[in-house]
Protein backbone atom coordinates (compact mmCIF):
# COMPACT_ATOMS: atom_id res chain seq x y z
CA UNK A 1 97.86 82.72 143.76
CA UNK A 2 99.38 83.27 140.54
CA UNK A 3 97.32 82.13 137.05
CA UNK A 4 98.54 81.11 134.11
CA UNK A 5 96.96 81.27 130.60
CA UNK A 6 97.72 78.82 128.00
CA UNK A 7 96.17 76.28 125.38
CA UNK A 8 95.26 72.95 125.91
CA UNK A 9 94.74 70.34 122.54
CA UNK A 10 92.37 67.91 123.19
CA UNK A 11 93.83 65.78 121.20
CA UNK A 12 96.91 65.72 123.29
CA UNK A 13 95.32 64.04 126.29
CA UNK A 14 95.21 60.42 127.98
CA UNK A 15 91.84 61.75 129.66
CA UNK A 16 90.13 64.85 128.95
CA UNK A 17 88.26 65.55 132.23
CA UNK A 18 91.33 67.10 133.25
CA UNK A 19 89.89 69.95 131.21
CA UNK A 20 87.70 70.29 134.43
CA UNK A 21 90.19 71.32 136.42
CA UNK A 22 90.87 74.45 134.42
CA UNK A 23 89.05 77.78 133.59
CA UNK A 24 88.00 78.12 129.94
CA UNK A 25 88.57 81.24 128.41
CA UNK A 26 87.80 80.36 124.85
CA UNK A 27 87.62 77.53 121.72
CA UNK A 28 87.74 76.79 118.62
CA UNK A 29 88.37 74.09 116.64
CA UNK A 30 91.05 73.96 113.15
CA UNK A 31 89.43 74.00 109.98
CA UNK A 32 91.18 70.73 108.28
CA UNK A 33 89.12 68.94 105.94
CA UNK A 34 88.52 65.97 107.49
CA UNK A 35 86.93 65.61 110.91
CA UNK A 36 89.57 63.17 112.12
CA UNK A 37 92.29 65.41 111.14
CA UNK A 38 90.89 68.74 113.69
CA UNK A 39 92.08 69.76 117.00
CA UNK A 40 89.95 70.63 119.82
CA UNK A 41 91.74 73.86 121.26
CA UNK A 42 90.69 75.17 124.70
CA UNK A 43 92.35 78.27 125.86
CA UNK A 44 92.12 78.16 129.49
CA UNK A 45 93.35 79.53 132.89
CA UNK A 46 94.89 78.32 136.06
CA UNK A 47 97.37 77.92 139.12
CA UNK A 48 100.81 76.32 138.56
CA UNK A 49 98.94 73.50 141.19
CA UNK A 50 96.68 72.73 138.40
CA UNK A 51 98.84 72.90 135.37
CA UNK A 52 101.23 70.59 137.49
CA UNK A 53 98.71 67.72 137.15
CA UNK A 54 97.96 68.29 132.94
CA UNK A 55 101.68 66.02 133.14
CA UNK A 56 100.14 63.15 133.91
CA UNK A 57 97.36 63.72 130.94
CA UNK A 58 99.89 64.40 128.04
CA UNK A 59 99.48 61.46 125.45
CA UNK A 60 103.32 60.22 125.70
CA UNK A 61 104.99 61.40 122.43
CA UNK A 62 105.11 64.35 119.96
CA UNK A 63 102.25 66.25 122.33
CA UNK A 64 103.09 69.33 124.87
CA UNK A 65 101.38 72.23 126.31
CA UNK A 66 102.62 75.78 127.37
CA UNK A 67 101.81 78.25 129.69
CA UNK A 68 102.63 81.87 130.61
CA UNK A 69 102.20 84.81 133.59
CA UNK A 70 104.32 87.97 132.13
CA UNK A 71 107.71 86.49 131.50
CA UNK A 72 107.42 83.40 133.39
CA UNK A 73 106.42 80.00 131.32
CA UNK A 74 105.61 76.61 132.03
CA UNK A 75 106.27 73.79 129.38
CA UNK A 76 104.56 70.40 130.55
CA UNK A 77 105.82 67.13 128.42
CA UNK A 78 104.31 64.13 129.57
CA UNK A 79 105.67 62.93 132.71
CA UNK A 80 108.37 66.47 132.77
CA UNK A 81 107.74 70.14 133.67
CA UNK A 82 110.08 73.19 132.59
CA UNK A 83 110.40 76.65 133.56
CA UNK A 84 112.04 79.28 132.18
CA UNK A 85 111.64 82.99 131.44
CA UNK A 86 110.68 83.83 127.59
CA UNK A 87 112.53 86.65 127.06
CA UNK A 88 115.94 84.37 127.85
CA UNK A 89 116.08 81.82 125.44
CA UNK A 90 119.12 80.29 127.05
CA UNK A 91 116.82 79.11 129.79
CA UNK A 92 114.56 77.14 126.59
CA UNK A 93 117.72 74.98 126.14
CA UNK A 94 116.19 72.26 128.62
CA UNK A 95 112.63 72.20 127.51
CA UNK A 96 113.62 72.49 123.49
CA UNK A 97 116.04 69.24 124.11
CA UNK A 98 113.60 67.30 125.96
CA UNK A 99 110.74 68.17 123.13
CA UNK A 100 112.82 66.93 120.19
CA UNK A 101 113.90 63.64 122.33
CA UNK A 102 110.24 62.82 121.94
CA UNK A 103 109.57 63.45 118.28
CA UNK A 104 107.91 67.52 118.53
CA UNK A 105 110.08 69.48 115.73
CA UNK A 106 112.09 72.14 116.74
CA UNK A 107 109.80 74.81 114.95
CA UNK A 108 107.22 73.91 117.04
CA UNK A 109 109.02 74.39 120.11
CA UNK A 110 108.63 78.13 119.82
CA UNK A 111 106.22 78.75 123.24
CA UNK A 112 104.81 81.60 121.84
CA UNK A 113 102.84 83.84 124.44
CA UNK A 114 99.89 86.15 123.99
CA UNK A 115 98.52 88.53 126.02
């Protein structure tokens, strides 16, 4: 079965035991001044079964996640799942038009992938 790797903010979520359902590969939390203002960021591992299910979890506005397997990446909006290959960014079109029809800027629709 093929994994994915991606990051998760906990911020982001409806529920956070969904983080259960995934494998964690690291943490860390932002530096911002104020305690209110951090995110809790879990990089973490799992089937496209799994990842599926984090739609139902994403708070409904301005909050996405994105994962990635080689070329292949999944963009989960609450309620909506894209895929599309990151090397194309024709196949972004989609995902990028759905994440600015529920306030994320543009910039920050850049599914960026590690390794």
């Amino acid at each position: 079965m093929k994994s994915f790797k991606g990051t998760i903010v906990q911020e982001s979520l409806t529920d956070d035991r969904i983080l259960n359902q995934f494998k964690f590969l690291g943490f860390r939390v932002t530096d911002k001044e104020k305690p209110e203002d951090r995110w809790h960021l879990f990089t973490v591992q799992a089937p496209e079964k799994i990842i599926e299910k984090l739609a139902d979890y994403i708070k409904p506005e301005k909050w996405y996640a994105h994962f990635w397997s080689g070329d292949d990446v999944i963009a989960v909006f609450p309620n909506k799942i894209f895929r599309f290959k990151f090397s194309n960014k024709s196949t972004w079109k989609d995902a990028v038009k759905h994440g600015k029809s529920i306030g994320i800027p543009e910039e920050q629709l850049d599914f960026l992938i590690g390794e």
